[in-house]
Protein backbone atom coordinates (compact mmCIF):
# COMPACT_ATOMS: atom_id res chain seq x y z
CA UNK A 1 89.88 50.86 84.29
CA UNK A 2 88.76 54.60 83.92
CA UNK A 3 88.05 56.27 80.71
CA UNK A 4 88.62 59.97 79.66
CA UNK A 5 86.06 62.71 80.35
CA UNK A 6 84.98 63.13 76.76
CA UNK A 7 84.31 58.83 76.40
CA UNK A 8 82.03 59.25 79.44
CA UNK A 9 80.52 61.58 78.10
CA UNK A 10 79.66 59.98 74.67
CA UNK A 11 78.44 56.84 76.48
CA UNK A 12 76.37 58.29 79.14
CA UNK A 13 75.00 60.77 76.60
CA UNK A 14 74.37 57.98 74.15
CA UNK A 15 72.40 56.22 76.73
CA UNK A 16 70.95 58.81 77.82
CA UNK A 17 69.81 59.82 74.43
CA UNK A 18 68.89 56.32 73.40
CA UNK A 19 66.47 56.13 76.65
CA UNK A 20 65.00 59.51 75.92
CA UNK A 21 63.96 58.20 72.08
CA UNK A 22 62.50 55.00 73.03
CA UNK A 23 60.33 57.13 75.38
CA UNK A 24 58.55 58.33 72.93
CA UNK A 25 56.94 55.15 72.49
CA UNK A 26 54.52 55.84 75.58
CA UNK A 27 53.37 58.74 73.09
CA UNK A 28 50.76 57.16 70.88
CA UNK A 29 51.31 60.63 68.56
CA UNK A 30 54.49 60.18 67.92
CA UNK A 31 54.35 56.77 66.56
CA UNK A 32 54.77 57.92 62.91
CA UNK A 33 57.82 59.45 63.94
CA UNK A 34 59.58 57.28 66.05
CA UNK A 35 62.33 56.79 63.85
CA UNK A 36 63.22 60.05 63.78
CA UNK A 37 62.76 60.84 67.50
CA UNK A 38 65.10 58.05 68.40
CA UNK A 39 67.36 58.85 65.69
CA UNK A 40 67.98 62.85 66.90
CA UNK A 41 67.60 61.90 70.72
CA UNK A 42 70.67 60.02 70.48
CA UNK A 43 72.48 62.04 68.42
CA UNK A 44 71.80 65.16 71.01
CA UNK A 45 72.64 62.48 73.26
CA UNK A 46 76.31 61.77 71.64
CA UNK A 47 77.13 64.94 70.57
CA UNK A 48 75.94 66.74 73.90
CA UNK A 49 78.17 64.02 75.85
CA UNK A 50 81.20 64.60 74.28
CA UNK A 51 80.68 68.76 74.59
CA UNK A 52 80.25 68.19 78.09
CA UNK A 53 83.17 65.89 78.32
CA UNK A 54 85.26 68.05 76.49
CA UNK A 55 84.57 71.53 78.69
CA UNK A 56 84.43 69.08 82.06
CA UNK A 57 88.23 68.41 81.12
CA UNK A 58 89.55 71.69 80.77
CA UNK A 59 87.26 73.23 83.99
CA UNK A 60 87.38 70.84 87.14
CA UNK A 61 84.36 72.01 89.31
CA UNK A 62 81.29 69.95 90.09
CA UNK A 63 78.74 72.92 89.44
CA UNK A 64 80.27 74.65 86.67
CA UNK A 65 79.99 71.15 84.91
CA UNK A 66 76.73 70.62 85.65
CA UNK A 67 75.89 74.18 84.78
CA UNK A 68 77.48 73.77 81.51
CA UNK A 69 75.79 70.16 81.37
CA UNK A 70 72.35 71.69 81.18
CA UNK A 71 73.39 75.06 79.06
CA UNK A 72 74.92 72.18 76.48
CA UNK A 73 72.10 69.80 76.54
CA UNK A 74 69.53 72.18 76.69
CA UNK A 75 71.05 73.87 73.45
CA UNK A 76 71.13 70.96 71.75
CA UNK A 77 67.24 70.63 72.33
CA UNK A 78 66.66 73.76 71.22
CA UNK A 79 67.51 72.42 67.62
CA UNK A 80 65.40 69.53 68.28
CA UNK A 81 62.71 72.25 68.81
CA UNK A 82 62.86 74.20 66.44
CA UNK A 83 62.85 71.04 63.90
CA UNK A 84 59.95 69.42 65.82
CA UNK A 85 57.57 72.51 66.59
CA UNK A 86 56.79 74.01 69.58
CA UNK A 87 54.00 72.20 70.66
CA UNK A 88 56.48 69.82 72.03
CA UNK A 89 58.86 72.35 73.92
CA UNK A 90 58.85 70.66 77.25
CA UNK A 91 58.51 67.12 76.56
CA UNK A 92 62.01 67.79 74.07
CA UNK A 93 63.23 70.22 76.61
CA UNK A 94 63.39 69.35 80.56
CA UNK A 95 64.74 65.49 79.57
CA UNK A 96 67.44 67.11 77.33
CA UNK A 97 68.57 69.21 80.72
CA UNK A 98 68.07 66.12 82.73
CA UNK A 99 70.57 64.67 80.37
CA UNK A 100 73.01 67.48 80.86
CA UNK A 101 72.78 66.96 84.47
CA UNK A 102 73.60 64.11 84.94
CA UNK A 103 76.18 63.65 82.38
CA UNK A 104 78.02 66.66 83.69
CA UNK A 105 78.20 64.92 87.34
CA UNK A 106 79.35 61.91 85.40
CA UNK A 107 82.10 63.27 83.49
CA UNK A 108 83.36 65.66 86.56
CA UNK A 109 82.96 62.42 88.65
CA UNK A 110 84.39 59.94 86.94
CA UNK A 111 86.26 61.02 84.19
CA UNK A 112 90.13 60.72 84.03
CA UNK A 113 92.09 63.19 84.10
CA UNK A 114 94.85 62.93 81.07
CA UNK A 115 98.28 62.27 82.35
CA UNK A 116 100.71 65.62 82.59
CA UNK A 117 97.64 68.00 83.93
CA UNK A 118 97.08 67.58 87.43
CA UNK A 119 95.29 70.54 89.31
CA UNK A 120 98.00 70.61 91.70
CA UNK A 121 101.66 70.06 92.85
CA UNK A 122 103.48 69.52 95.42
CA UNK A 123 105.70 71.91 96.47
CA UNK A 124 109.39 70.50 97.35
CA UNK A 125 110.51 70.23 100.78
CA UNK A 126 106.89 70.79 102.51
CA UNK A 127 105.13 67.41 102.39
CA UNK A 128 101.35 67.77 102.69
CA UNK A 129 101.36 71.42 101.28
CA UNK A 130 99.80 72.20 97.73
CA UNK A 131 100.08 74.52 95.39
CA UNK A 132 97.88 75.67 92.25
């Protein structure tokens, strides 16, 4: 059973995102906060997921979705940052690119692709030869 490329993105970005929250329990700090930090790392999680999803289906190349994976995420922790300060740039910053990574190799990966859009064709009357 494979899902589309937008529905791996909202559930490896929603894990992702759910991870990244409950890591901010190892930060003694943040313990005021902690609702809040979970609450907006999964939501960057979600809604970064199903951005990357959504541009992996249309483009079909390994780095360019991972490229976009990290410009997404990493924009999406940018309004983390500016909410949270900039005392914490990095800790909100490199895990929200981590995220991008790896949920643009997922959704490039392992994402269907919706019926009717294959990349290629084959041309008629030359088996084994493709065309874009």
């Amino acid at each position: 059973m494979s899902a589309t490329k937008p529905m791996i993105g909202l559930a490896v970005g929603g894990t992702l995102g759910l991870l990244d929250g409950l890591s901010g329990f190892l930060e003694p700090s943040l313990a005021p906060l902690m609702g809040s930090v979970i609450t907006f790392s999964l939501l960057k999680g979600l809604v970064s997921g199903v951005a990357i999803g959504y541009f992996s289906k249309r483009v079909h190349s390994m780095p360019l979705g991972i490229l976009a994976g990290v410009l997404i995420a990493a924009g999406f922790s940018m309004l983390l940052i500016l909410k949270a300060g900039m005392a914490l740039f990095w800790d909100i910053i490199l895990p929200g690119m981590l995220l991008g990574v790896i949920v643009g190799f997922a959704t490039q990966r392992f994402g269907k692709q919706p019926p009717g859009s294959s990349a290629t064709h084959t041309v008629s009357g030359s088996p084994g030869r493709f065309q874009k």
